[in-house]
C-alpha atoms as a PDB file:
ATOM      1  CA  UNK A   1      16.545 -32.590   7.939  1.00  0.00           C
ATOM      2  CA  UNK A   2      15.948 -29.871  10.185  1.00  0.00           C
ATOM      3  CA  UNK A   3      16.086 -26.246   7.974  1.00  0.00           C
ATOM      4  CA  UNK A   4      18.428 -24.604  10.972  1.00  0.00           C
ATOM      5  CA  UNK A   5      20.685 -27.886  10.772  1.00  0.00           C
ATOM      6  CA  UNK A   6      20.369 -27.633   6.787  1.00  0.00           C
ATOM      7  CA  UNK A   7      21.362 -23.665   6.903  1.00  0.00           C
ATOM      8  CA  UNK A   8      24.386 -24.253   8.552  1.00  0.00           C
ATOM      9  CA  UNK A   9      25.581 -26.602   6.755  1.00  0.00           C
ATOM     10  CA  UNK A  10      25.097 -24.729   3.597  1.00  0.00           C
ATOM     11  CA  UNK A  11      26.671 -21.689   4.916  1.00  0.00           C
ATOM     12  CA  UNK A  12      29.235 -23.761   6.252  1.00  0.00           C
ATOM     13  CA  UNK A  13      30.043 -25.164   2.777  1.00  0.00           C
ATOM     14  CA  UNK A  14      30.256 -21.408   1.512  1.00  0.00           C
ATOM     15  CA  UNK A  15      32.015 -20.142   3.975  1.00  0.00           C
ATOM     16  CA  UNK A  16      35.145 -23.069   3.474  1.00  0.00           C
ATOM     17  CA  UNK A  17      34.949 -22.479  -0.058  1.00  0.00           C
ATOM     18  CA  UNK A  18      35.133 -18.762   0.769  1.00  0.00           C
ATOM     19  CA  UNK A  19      38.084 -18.785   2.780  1.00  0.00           C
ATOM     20  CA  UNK A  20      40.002 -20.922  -0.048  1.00  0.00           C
ATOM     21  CA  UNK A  21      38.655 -18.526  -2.206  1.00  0.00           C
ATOM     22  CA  UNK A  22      40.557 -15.241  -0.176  1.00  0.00           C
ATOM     23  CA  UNK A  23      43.230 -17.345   1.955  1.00  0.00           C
ATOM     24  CA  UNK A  24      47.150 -17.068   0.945  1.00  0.00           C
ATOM     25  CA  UNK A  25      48.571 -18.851   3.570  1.00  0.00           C
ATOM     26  CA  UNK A  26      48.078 -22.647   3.201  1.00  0.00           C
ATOM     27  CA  UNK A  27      46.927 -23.117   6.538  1.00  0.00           C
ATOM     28  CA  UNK A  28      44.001 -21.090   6.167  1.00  0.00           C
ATOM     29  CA  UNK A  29      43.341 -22.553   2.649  1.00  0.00           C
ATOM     30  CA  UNK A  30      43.988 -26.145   4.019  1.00  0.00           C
ATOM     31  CA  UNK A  31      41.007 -24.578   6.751  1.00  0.00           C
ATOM     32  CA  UNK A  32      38.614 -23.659   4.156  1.00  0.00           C
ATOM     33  CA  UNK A  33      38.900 -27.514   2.385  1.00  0.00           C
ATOM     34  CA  UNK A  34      38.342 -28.938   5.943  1.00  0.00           C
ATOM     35  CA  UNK A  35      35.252 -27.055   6.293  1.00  0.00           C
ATOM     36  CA  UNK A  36      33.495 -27.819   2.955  1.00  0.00           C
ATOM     37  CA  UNK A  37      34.157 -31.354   3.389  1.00  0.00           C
ATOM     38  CA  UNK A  38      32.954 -31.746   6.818  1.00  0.00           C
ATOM     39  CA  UNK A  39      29.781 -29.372   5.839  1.00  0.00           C
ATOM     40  CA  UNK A  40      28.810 -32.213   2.923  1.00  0.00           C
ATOM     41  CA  UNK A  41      29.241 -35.259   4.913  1.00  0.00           C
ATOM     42  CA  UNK A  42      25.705 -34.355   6.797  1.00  0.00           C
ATOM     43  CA  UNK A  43      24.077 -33.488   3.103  1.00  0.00           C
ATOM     44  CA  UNK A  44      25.014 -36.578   1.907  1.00  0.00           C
ATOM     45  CA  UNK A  45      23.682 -39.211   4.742  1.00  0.00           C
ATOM     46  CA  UNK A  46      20.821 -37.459   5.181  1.00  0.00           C
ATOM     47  CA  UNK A  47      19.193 -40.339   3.100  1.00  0.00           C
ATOM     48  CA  UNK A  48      19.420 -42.711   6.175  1.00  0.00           C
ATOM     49  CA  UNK A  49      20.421 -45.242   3.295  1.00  0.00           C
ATOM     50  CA  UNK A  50      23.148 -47.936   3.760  1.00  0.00           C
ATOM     51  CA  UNK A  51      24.515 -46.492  -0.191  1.00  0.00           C
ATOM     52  CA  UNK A  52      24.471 -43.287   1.162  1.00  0.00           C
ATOM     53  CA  UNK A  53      26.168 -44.187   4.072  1.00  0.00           C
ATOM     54  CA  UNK A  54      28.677 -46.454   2.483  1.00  0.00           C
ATOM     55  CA  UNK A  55      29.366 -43.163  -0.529  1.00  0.00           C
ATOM     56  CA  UNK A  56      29.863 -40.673   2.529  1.00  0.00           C
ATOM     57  CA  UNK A  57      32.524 -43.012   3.985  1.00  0.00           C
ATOM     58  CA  UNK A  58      34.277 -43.238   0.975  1.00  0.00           C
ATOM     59  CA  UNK A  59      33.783 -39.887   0.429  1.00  0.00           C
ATOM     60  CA  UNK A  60      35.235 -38.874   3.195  1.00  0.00           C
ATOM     61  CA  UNK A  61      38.161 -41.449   3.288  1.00  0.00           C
ATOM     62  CA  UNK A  62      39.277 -40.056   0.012  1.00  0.00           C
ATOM     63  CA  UNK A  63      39.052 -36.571   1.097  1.00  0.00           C
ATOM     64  CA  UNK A  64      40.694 -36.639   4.354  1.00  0.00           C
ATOM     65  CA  UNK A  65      43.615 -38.512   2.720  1.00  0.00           C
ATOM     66  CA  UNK A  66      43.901 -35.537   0.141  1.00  0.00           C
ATOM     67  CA  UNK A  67      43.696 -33.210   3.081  1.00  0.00           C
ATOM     68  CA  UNK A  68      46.464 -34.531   4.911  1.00  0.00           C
ATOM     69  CA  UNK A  69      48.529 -34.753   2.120  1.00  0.00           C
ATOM     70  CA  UNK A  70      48.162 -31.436   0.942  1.00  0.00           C
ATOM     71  CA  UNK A  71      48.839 -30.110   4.702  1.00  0.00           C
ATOM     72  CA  UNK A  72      52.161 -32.393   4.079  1.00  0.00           C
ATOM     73  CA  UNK A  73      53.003 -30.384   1.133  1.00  0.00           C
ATOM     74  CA  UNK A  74      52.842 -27.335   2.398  1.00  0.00           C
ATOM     75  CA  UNK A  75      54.636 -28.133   5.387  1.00  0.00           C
ATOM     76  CA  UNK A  76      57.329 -29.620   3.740  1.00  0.00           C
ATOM     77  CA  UNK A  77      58.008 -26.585   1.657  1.00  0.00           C
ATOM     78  CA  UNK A  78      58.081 -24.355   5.002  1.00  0.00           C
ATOM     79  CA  UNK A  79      60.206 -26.485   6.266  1.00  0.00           C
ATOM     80  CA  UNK A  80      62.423 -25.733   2.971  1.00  0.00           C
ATOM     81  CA  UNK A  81      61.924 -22.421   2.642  1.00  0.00           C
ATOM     82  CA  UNK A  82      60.288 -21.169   4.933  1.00  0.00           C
ATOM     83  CA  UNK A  83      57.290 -19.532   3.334  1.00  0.00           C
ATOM     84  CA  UNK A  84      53.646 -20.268   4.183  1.00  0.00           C
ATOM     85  CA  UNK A  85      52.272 -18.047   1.303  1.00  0.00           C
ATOM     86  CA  UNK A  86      50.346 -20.332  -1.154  1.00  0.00           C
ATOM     87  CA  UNK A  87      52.287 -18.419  -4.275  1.00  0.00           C
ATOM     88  CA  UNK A  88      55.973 -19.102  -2.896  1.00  0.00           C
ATOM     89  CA  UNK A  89      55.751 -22.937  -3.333  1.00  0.00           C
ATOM     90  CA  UNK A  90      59.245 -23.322  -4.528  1.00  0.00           C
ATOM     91  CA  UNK A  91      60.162 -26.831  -3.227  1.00  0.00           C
ATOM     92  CA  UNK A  92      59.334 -29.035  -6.513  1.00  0.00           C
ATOM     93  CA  UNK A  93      58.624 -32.224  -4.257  1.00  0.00           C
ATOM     94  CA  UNK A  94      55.941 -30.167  -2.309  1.00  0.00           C
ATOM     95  CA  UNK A  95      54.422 -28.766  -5.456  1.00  0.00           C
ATOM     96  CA  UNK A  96      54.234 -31.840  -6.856  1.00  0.00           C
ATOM     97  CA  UNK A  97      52.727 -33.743  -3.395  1.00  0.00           C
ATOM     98  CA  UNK A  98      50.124 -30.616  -3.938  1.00  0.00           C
ATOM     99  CA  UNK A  99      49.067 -31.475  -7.327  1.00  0.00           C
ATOM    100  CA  UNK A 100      48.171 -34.929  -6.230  1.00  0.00           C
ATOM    101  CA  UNK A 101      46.177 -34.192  -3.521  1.00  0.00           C
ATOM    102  CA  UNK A 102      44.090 -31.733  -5.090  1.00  0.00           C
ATOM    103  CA  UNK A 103      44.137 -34.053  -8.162  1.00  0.00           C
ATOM    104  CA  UNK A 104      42.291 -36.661  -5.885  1.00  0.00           C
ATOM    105  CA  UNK A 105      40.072 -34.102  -4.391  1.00  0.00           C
ATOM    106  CA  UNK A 106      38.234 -33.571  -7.413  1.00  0.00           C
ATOM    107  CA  UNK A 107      38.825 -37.242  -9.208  1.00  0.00           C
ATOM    108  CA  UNK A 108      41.258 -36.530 -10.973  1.00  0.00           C
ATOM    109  CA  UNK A 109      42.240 -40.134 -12.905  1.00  0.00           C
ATOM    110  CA  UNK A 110      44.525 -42.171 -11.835  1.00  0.00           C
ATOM    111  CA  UNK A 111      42.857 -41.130  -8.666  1.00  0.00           C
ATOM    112  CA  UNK A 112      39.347 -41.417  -9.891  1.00  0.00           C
ATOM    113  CA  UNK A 113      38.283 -44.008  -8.313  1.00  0.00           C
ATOM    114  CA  UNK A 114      35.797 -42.845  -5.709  1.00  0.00           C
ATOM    115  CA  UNK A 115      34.109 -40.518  -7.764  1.00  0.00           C
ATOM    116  CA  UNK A 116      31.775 -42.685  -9.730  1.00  0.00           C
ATOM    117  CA  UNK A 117      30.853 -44.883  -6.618  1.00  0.00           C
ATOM    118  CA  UNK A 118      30.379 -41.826  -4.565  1.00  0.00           C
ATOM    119  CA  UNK A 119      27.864 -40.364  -6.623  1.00  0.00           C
ATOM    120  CA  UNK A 120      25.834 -43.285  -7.523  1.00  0.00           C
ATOM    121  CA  UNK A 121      24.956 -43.487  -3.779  1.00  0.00           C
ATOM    122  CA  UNK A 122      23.287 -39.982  -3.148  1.00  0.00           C
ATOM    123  CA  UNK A 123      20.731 -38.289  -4.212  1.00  0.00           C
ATOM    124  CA  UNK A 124      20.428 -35.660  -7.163  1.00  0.00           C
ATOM    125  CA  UNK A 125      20.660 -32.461  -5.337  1.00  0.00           C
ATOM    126  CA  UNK A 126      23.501 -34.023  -3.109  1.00  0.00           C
ATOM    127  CA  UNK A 127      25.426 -35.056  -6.434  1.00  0.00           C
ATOM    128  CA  UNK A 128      24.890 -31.804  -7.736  1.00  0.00           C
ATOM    129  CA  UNK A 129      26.705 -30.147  -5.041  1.00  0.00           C
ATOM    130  CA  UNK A 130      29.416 -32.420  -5.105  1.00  0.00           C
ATOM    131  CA  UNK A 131      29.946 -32.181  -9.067  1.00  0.00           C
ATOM    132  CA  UNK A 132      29.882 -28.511  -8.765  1.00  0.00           C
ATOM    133  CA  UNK A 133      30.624 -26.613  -5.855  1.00  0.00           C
ATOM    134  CA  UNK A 134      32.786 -29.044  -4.096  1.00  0.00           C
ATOM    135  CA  UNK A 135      35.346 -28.604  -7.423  1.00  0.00           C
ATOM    136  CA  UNK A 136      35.621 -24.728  -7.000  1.00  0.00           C
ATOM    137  CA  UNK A 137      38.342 -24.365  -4.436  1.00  0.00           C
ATOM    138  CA  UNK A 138      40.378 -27.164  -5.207  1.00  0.00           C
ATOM    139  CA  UNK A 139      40.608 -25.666  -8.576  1.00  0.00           C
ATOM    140  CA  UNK A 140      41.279 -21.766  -6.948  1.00  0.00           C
ATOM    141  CA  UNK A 141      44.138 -23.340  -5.523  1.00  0.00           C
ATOM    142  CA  UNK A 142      45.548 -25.101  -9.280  1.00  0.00           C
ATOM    143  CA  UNK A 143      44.755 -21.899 -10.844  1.00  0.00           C
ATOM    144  CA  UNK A 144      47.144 -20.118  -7.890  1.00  0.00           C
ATOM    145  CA  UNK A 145      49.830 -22.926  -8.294  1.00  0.00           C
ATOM    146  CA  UNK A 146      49.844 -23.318 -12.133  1.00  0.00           C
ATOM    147  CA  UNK A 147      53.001 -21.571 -13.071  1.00  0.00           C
ATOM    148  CA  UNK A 148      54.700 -24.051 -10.369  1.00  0.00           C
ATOM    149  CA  UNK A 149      53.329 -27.210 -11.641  1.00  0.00           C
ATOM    150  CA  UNK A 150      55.038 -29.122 -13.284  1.00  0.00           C
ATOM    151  CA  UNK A 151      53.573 -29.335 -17.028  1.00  0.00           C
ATOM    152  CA  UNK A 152      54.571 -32.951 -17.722  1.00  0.00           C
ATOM    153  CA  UNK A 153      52.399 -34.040 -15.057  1.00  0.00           C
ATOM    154  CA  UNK A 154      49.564 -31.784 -15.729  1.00  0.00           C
ATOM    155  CA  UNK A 155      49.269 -32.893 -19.438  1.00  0.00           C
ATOM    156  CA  UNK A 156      49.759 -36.251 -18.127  1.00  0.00           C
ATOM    157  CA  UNK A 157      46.856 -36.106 -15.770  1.00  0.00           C
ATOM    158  CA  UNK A 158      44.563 -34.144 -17.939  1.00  0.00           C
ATOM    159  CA  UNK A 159      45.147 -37.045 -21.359  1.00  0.00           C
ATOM    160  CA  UNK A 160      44.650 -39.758 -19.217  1.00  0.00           C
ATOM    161  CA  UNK A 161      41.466 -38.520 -17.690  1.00  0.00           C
ATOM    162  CA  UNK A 162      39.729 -37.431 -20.689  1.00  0.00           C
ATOM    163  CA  UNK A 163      40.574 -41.348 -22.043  1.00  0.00           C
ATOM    164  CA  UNK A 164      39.068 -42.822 -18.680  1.00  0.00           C
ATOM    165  CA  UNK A 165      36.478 -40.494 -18.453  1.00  0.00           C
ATOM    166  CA  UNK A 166      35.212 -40.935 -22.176  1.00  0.00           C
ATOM    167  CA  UNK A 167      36.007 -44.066 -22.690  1.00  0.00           C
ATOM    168  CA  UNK A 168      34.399 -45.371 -18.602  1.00  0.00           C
ATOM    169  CA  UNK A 169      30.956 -43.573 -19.395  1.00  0.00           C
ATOM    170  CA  UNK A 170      30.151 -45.920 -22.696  1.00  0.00           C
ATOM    171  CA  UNK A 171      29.343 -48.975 -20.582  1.00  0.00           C
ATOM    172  CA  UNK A 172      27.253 -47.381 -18.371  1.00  0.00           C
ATOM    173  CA  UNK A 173      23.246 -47.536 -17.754  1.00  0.00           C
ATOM    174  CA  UNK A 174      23.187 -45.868 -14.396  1.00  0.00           C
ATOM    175  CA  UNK A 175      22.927 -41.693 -15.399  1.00  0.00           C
ATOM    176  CA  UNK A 176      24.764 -40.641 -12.306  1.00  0.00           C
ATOM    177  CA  UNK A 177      28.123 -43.134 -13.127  1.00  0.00           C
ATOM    178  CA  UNK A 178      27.858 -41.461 -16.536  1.00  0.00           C
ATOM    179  CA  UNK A 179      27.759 -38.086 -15.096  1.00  0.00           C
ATOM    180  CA  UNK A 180      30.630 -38.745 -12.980  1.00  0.00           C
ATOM    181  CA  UNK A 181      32.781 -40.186 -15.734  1.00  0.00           C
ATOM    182  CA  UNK A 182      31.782 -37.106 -18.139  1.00  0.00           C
ATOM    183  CA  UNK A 183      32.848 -34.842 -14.995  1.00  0.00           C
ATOM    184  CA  UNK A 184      36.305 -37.054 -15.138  1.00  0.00           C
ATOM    185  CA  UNK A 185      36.745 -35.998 -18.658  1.00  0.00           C
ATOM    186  CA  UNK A 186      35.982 -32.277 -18.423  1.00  0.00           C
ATOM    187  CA  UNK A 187      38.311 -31.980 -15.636  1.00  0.00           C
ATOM    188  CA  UNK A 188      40.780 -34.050 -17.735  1.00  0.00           C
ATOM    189  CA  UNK A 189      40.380 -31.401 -20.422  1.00  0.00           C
ATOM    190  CA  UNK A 190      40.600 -28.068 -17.993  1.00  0.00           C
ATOM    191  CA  UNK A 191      44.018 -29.611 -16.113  1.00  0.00           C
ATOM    192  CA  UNK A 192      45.261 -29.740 -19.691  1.00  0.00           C
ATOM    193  CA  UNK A 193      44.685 -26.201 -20.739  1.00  0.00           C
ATOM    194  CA  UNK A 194      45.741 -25.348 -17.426  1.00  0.00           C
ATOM    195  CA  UNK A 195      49.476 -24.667 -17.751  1.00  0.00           C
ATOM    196  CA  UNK A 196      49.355 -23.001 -21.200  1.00  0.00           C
ATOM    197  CA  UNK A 197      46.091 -20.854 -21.023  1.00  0.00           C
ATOM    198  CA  UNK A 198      44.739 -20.587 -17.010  1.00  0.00           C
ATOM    199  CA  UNK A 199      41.569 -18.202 -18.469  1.00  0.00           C
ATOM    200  CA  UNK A 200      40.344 -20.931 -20.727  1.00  0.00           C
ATOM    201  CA  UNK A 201      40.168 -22.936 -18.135  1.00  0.00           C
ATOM    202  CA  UNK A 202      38.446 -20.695 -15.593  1.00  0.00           C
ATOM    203  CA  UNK A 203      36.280 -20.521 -18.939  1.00  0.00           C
ATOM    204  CA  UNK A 204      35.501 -24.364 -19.173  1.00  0.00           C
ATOM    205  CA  UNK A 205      35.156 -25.027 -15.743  1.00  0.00           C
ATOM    206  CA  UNK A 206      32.508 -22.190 -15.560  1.00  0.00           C
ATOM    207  CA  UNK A 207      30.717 -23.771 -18.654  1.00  0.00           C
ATOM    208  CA  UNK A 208      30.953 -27.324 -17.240  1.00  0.00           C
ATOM    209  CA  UNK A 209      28.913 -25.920 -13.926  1.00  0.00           C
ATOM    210  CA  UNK A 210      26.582 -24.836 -16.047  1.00  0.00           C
ATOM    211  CA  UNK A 211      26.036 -28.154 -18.315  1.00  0.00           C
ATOM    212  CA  UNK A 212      26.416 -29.899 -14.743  1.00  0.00           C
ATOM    213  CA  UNK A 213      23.782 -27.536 -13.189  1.00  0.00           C
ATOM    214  CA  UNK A 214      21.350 -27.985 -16.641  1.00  0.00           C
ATOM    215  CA  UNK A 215      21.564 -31.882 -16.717  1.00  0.00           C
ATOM    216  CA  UNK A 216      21.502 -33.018 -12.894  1.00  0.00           C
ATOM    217  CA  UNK A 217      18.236 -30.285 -12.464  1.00  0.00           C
ATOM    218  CA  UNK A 218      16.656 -31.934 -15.534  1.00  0.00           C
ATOM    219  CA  UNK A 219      17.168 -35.664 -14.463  1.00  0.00           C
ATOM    220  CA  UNK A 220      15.903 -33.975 -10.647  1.00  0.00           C
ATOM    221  CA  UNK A 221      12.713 -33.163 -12.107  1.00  0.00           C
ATOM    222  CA  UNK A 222      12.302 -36.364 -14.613  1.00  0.00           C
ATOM    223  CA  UNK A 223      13.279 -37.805 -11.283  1.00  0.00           C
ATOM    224  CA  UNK A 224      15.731 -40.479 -13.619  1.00  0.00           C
ATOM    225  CA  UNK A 225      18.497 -42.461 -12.726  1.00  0.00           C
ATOM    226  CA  UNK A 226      18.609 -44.883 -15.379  1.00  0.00           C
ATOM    227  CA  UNK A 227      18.724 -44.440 -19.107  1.00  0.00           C
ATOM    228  CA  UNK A 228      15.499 -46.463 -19.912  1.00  0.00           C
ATOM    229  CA  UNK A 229      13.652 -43.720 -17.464  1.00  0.00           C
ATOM    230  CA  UNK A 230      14.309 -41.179 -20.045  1.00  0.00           C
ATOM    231  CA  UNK A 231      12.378 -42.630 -22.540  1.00  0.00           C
ATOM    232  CA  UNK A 232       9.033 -41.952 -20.296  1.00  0.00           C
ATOM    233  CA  UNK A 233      10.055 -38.387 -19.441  1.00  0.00           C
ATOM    234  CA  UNK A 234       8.333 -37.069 -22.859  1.00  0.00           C
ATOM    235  CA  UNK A 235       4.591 -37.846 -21.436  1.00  0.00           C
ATOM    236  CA  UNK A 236       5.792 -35.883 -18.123  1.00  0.00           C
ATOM    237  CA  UNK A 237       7.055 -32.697 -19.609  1.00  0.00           C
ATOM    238  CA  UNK A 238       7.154 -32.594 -23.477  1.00  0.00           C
ATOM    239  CA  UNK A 239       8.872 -29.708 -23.801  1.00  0.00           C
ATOM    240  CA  UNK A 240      12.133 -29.963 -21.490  1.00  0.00           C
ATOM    241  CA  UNK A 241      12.679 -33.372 -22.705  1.00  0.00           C
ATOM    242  CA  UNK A 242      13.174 -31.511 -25.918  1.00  0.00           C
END
């Protein structure tokens, strides 16, 4: 890929995470999603493979169906009360529409689905953007909306994700379907938290980047993909397969 192409795209991505980041009307937050998922769809068919192409797709399906639902959220609770401020979501149908579009932003399950697929298709570095950055604003926004939320649904979301998630990742050979099924479970984990203690999960998400970041740079450099491929990486590098 051309570098100028691959710097804008980059910047792109931080810039829509950026303005999720500082935005607290929903239109400009709804903005900033629109912008990191159009920045990754480039990143991730850059392979000129018919996977990658057939992950992007999904990808993208899934994201612009979360997209438009969340835009239907918010402007059904304008329409209500007529607030556009992301903290004034009183309307508990809209809050509630929220949650489950940002739920199957990130792959959330029962909405987890995509995720696995998706990130068996790309590459590495591609995967590690999407495990990693592309879960930061979604999760701005939750940790904005939590006292709104309703708890029920949150601890309902969170259990069964950290059962799929564990339990989806035993039968697997392929390391990026594990990885995505470990991410399911973390985020299971963090949306449980989330109501009752908001820090610890601002805590555990910023340790799961870091596990995410440790793992998917390893298996980069092993250049792995399947378990068996781990077994040679001790004659390649003795010491990080430690």
């Amino acid at each position: 890929m051309n570098p100028i192409v691959s710097t804008i795209l980059i910047s792109s991505l931080g810039l829509g995470t950026t303005l999720t980041f500082i935005g607290s009307h929903w239109l400009l937050v709804w903005m900033g999603l629109e912008i990191n998922t159009l920045a990754i769809i480039p990143l991730m068919m850059r392979q000129h493979h018919p996977r990658a192409v057939e992950a992007t797709t999904k990808y993208f399906i899934t994201q612009a169906t979360a997209s438009a639902l969340l835009l239907f959220a918010s402007i059904t609770n304008a329409w209500t009360s007529g607030e556009w401020s992301l903290t004034e979501m009183i309307n508990p149908t809209s809050a509630t529409l929220a949650l489950t579009a940002l739920a199957l932003k990130i792959g959330l399950a029962p909405l987890h689905f995509w995720l696995p697929e998706v990130l068996q298709g790309l590459d590495l570095t591609t995967g590690l953007i999407l495990s990693t950055w592309q879960k930061l604003a979604p999760f701005a926004i939750l940790l904005q909306l939590h006292p709104l939320l309703n708890p029920n649904l949150l601890l309902s979301l969170g259990i069964l994700s950290t059962i799929i998630g564990g339990w989806g990742g035993l039968n697997q050979t392929q390391l990026r379907k594990i990885l995505a099924y470990s991410s399911i479970a973390n985020l299971g984990w963090m949306i449980t938290i989330l109501h009752y203690a908001p820090n610890l999960t601002l805590l555990n998400l910023i340790l799961y980047i870091i596990m995410t970041l440790t793992t998917f740079l390893l298996f980069k450099t092993f250049n792995s993909t399947k378990i068996n491929s781990i077994a040679s990486s001790s004659t390649k590098s003795p010491l990080l397969s430690i």
